[in-house]
C-alpha atoms as a PDB file:
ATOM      1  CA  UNK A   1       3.946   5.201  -4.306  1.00  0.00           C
ATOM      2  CA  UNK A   2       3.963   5.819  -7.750  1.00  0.00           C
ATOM      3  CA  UNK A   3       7.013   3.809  -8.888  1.00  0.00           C
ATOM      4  CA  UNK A   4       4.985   1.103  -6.889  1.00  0.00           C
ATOM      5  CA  UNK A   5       2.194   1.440  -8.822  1.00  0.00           C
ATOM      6  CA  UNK A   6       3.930   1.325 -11.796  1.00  0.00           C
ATOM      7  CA  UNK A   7       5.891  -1.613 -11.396  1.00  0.00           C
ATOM      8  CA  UNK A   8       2.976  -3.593 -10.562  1.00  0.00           C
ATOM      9  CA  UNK A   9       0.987  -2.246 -13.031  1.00  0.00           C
ATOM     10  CA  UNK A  10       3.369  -3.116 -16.025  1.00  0.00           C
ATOM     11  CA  UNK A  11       3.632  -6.395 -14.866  1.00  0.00           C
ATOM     12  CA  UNK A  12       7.214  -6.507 -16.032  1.00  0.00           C
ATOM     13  CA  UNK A  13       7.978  -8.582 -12.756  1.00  0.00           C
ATOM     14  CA  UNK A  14       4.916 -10.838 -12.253  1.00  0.00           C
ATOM     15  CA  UNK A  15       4.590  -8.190  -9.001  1.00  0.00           C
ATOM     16  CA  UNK A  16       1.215  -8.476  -7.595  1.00  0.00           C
ATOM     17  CA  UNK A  17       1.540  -6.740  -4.507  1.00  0.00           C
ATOM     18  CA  UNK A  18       3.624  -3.573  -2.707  1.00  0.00           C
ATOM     19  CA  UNK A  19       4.116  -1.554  -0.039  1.00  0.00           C
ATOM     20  CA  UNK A  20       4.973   1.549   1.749  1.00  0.00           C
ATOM     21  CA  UNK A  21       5.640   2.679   4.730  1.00  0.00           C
ATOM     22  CA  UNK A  22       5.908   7.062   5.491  1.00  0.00           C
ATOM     23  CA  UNK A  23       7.943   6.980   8.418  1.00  0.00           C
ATOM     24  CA  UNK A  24       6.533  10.588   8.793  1.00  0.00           C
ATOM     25  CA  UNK A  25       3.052  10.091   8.855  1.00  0.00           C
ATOM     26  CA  UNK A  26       3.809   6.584  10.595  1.00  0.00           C
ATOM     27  CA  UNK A  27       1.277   4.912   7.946  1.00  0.00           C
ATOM     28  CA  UNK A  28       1.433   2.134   5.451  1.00  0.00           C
ATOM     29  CA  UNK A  29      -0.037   2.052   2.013  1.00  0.00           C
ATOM     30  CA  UNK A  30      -0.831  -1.296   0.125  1.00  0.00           C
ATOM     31  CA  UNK A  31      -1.407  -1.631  -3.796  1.00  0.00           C
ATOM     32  CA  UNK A  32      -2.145  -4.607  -5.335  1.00  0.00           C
ATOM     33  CA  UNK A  33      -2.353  -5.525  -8.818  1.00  0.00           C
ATOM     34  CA  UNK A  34      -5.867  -4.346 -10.717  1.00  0.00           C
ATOM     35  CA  UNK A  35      -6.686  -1.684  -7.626  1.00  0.00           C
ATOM     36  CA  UNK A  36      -6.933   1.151 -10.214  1.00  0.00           C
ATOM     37  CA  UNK A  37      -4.182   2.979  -8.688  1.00  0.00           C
ATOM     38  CA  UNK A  38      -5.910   3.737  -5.763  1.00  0.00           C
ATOM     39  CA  UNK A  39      -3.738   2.303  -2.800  1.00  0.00           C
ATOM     40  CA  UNK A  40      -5.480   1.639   0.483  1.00  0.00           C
ATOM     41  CA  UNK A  41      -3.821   2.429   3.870  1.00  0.00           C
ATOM     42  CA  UNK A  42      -2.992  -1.419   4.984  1.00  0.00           C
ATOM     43  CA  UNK A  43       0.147  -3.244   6.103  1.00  0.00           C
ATOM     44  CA  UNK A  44      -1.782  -6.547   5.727  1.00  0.00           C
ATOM     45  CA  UNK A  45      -0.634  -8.404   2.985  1.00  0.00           C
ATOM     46  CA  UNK A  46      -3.052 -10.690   1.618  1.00  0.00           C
ATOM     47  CA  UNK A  47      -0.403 -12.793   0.013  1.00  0.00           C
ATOM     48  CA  UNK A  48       2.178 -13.237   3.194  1.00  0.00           C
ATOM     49  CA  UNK A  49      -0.676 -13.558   5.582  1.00  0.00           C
ATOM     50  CA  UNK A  50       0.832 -11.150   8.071  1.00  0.00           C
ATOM     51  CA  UNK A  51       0.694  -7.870   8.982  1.00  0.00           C
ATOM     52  CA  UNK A  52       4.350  -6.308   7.905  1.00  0.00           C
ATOM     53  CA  UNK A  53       4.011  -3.256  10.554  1.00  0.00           C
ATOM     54  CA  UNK A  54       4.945  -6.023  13.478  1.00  0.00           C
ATOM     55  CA  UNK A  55       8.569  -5.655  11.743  1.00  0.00           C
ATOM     56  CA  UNK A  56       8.895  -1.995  12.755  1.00  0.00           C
END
């Protein structure tokens, strides 16, 4: 989640939002750009307009 964070954060990429999925814990984590690095447990993405966890 980290390297997420970061790569959003330095804006390197024009990135604005990311996931990540622990297959462990069977949860999904969403950061978007200007969150504070604080990601929120979501696999809606504002962006797409769909929930990513029906691809699992």
């Amino acid at each position: 989640m980290r390297k997420v964070i970061r790569l959003i954060d330095e804006d390197d990429y024009g990135i604005i939002e990311g996931f990540v999925y622990d297959y462990i814990a069977k949860k999904w984590f969403r950061y978007r750009k200007g969150d504070g690095a604080l990601p929120i447990e979501s696999s809606y993405s504002d962006l797409l307009t769909i929930d990513l966890n029906q691809f699992l």
